[in-house]
C-alpha atoms as a PDB file:
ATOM      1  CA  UNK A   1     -47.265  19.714 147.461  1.00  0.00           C
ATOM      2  CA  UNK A   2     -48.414  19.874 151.086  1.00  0.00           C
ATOM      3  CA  UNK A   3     -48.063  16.204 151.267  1.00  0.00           C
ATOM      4  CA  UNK A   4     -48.600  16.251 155.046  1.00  0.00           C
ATOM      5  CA  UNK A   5     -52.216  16.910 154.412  1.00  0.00           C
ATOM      6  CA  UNK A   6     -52.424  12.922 153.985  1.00  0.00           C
ATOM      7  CA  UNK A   7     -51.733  12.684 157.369  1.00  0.00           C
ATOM      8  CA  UNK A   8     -53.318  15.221 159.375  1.00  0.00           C
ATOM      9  CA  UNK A   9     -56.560  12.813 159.999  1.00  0.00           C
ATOM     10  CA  UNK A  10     -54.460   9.869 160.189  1.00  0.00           C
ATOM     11  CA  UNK A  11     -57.398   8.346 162.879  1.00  0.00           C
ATOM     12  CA  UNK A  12     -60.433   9.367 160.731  1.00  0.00           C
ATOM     13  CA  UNK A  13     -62.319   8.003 157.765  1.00  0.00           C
ATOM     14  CA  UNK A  14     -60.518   9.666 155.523  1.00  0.00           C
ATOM     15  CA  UNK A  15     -57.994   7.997 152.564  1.00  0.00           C
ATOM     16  CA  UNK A  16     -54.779   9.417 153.644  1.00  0.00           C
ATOM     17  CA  UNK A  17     -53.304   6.430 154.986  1.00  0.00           C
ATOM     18  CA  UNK A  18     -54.092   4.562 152.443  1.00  0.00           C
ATOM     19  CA  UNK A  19     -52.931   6.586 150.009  1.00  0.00           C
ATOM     20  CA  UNK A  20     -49.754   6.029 151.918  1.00  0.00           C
ATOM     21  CA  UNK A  21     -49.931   2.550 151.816  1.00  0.00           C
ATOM     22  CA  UNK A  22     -50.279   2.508 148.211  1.00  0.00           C
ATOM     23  CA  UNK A  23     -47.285   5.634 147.486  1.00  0.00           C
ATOM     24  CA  UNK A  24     -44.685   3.101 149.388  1.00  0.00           C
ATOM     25  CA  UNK A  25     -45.942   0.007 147.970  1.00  0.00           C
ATOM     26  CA  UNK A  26     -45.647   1.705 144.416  1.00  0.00           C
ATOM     27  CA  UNK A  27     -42.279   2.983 145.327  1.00  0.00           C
ATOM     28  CA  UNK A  28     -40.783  -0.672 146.756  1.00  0.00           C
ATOM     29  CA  UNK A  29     -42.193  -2.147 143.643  1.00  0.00           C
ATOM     30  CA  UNK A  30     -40.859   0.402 141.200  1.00  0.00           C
ATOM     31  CA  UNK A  31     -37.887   1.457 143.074  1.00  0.00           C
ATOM     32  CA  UNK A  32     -35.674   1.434 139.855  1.00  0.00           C
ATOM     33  CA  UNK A  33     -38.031   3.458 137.490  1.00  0.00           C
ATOM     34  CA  UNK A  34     -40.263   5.800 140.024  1.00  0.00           C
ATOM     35  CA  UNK A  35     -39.441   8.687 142.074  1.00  0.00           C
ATOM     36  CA  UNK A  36     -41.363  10.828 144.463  1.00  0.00           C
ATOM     37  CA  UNK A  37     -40.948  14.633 145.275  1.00  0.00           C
ATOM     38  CA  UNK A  38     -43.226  15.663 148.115  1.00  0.00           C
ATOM     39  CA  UNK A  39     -43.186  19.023 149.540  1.00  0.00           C
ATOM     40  CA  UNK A  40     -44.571  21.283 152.117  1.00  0.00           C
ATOM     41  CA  UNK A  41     -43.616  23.213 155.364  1.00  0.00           C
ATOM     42  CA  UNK A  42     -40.868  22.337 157.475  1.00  0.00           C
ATOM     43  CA  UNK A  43     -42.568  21.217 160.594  1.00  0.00           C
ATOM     44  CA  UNK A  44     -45.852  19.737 159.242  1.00  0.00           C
ATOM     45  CA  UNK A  45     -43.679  17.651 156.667  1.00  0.00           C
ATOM     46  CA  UNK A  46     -41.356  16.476 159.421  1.00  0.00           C
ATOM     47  CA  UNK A  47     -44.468  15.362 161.248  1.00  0.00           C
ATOM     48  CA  UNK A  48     -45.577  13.527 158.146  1.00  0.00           C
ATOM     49  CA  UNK A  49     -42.319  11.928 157.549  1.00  0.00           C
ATOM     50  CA  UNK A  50     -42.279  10.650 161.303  1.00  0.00           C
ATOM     51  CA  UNK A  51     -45.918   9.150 160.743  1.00  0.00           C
ATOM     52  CA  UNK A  52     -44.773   6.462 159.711  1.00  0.00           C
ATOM     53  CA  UNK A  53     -41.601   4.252 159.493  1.00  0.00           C
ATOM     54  CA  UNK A  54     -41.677   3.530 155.768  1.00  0.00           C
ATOM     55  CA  UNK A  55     -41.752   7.392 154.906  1.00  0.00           C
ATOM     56  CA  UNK A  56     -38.734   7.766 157.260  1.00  0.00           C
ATOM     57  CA  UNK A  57     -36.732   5.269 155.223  1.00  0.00           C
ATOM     58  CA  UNK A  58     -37.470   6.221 151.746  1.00  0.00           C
ATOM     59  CA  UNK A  59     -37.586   9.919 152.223  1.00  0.00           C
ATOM     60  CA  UNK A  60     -33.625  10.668 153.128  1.00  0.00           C
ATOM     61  CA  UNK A  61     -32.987  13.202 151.137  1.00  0.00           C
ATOM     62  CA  UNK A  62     -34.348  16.815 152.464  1.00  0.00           C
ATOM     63  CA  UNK A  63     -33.915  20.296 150.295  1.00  0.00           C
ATOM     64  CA  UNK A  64     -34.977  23.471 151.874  1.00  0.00           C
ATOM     65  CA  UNK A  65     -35.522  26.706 150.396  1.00  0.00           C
ATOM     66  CA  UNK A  66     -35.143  30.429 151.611  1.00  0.00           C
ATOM     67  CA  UNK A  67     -38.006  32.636 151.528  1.00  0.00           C
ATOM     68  CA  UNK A  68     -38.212  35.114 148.517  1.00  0.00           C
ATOM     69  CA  UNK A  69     -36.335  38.366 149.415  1.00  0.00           C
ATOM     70  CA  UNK A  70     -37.954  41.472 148.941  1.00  0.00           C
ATOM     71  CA  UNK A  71     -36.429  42.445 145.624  1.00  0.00           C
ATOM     72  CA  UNK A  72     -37.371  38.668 144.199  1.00  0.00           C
ATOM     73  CA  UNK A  73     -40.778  39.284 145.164  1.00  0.00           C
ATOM     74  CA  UNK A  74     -41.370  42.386 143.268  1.00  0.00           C
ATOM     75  CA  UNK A  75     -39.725  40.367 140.444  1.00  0.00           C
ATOM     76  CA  UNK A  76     -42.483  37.630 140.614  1.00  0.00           C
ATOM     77  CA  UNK A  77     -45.177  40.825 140.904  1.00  0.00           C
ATOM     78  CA  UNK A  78     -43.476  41.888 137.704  1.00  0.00           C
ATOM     79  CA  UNK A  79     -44.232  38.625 135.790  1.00  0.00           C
ATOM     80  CA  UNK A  80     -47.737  38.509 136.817  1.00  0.00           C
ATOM     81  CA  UNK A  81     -47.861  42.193 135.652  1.00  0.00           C
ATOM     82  CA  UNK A  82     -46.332  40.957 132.378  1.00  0.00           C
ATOM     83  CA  UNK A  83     -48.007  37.969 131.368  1.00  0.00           C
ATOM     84  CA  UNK A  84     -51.701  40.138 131.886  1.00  0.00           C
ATOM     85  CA  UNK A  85     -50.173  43.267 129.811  1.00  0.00           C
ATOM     86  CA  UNK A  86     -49.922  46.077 133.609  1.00  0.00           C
ATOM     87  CA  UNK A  87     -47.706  48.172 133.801  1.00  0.00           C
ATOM     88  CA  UNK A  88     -46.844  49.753 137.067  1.00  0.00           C
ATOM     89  CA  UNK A  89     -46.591  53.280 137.644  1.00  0.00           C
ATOM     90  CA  UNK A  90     -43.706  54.896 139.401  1.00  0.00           C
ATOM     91  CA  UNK A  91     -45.785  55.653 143.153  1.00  0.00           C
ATOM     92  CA  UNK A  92     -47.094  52.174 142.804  1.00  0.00           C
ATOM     93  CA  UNK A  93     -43.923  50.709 142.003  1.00  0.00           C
ATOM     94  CA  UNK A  94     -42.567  52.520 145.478  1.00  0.00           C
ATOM     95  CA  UNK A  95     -45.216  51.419 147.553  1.00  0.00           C
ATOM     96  CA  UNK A  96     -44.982  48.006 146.165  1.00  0.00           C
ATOM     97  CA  UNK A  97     -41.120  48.171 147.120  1.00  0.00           C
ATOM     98  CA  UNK A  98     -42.544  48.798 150.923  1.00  0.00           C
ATOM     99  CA  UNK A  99     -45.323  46.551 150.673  1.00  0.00           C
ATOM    100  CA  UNK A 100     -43.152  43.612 149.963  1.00  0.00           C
ATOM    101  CA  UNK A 101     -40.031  44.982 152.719  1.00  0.00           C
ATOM    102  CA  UNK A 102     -43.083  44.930 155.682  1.00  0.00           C
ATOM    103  CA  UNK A 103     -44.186  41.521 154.798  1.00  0.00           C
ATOM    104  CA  UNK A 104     -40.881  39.773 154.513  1.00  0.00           C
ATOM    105  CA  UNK A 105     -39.934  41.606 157.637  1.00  0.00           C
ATOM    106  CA  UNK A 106     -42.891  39.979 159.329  1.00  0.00           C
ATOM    107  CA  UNK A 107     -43.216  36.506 158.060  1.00  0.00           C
ATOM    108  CA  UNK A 108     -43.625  33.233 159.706  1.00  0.00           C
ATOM    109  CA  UNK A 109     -43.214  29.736 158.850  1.00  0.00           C
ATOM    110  CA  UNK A 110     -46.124  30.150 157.183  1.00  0.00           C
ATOM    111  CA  UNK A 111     -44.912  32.517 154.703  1.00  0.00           C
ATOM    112  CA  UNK A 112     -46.625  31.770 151.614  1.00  0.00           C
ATOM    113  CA  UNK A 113     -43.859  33.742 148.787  1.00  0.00           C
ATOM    114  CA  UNK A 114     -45.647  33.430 145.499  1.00  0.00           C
ATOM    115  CA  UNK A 115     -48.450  32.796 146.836  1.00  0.00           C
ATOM    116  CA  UNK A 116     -48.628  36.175 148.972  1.00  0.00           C
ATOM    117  CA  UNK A 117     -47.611  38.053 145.448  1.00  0.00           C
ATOM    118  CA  UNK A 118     -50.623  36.257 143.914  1.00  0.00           C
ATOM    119  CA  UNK A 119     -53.301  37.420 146.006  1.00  0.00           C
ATOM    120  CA  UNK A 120     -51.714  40.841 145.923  1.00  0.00           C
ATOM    121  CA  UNK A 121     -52.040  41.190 142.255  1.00  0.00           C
ATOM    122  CA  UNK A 122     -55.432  39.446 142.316  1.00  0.00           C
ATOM    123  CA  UNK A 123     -56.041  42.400 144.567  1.00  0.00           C
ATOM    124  CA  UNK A 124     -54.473  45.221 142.682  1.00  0.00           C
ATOM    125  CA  UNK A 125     -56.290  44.582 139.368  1.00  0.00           C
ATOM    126  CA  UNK A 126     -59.801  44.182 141.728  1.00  0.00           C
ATOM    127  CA  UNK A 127     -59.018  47.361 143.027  1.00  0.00           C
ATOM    128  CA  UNK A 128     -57.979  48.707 139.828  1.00  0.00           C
ATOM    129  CA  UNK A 129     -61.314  47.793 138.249  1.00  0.00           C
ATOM    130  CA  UNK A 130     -63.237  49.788 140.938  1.00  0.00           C
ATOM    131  CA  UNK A 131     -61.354  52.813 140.081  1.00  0.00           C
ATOM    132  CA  UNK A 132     -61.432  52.957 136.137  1.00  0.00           C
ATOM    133  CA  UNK A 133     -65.272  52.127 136.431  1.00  0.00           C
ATOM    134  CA  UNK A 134     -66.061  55.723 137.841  1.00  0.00           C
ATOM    135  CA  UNK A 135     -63.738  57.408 135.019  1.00  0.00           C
ATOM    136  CA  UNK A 136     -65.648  58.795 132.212  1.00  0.00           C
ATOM    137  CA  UNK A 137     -63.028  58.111 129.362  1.00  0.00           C
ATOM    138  CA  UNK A 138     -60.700  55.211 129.101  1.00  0.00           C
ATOM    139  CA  UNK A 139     -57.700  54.171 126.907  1.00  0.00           C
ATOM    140  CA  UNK A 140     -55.744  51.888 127.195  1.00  0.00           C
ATOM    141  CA  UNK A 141     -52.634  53.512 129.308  1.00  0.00           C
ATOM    142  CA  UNK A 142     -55.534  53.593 132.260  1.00  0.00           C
ATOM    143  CA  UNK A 143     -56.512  49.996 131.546  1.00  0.00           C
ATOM    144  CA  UNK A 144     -53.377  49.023 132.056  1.00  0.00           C
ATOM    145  CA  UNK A 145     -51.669  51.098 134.815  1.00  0.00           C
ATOM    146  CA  UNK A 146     -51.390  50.593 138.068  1.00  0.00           C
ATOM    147  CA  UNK A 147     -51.649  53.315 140.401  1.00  0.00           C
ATOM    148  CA  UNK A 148     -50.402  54.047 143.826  1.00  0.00           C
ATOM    149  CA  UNK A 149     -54.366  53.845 144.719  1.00  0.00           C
ATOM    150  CA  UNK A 150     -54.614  50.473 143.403  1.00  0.00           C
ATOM    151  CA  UNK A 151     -52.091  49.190 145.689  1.00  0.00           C
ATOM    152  CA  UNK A 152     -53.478  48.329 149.267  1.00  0.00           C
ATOM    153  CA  UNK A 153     -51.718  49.777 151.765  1.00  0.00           C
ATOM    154  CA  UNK A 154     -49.029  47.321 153.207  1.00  0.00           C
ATOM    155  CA  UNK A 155     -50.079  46.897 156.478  1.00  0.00           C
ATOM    156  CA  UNK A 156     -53.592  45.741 155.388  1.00  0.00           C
ATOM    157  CA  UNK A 157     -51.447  43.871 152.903  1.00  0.00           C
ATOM    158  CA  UNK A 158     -49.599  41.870 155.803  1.00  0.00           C
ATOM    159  CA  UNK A 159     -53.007  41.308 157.419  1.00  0.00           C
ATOM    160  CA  UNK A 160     -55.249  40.084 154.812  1.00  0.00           C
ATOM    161  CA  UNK A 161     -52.983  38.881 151.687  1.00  0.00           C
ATOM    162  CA  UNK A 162     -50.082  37.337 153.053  1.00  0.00           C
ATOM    163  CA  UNK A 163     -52.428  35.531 156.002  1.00  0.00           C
ATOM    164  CA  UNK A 164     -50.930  37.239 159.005  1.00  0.00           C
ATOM    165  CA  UNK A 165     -52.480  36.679 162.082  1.00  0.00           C
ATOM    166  CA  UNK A 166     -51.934  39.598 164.763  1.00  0.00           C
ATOM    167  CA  UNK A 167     -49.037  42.140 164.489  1.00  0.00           C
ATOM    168  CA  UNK A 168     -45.855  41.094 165.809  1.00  0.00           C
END
């Protein structure tokens, strides 16, 4: 993943063309038993496959994927909700719904899908933890829920979590 990063200081002192090198020396040598999947964004990856000619001839095949939709990231929200035992409350579950419409509305190229639900649900449960802390009895329905309040709003969402630069 984000194989380009081998090239970005291609005229440094850093490995990256050698580790090049060696990945198409490996893969002339073992061309029958040894495959490579490398992966990134569009452009940077194009830029790494052009930076040099023995990337261009052994890398021919190209898949690209759609961003998640709205719905599909709520789903992956879901299954980080799952896995840690939250459940979502109805008001959170709507502004989630909004949350996730405003940043797939505004991506770029840069779009980081999972990764954006990630660091929203690394958010939630931080803010969820500064709100159960002040309450003077717990169980565990509050331990557990998420509440519209835990949720940041979704234009601070778009700005900080998804790494959005200015508004478009």
């Amino acid at each position: 993943d984000e194989a380009y990063a081998l090239t970005q200081n291609m005229m440094g002192n850093d490995f990256g063309g050698e580790a090049i090198n060696t990945l198409l020396k490996r893969m002339e040598d073992h061309r029958d038993d040894f495959a490579v999947v490398v992966a990134g964004y569009t452009e940077p990856m194009k830029l790494f496959i052009e930076s040099n000619p023995g990337l261009r001839s052994r890398f021919n095949r190209y898949f690209y994927f759609d961003h998640f939709k709205p719905s599909e990231l709520f789903e992956i929200f879901e299954s980080f909700c799952k896995k840690s035992d939250f459940i979502i409350s109805e008001d959170a579950h709507e502004k989630l719904n909004d949350t996730f419409e405003l940043i797939y509305e505004k991506k770029d190229d840069s779009f980081g899908n999972a990764r954006v639900v990630r660091n929203l649900f690394e958010k939630c449960i931080q803010n969820q933890a500064n709100r159960i802390v002040k309450l003077p009895k717990l169980n565990q329905k509050i331990l557990k829920t998420f509440e519209e309040s835990d949720i940041p709003e979704p234009k601070d969402t778009q700005k900080t979590v998804g790494f959005f630069g200015e508004e478009k």
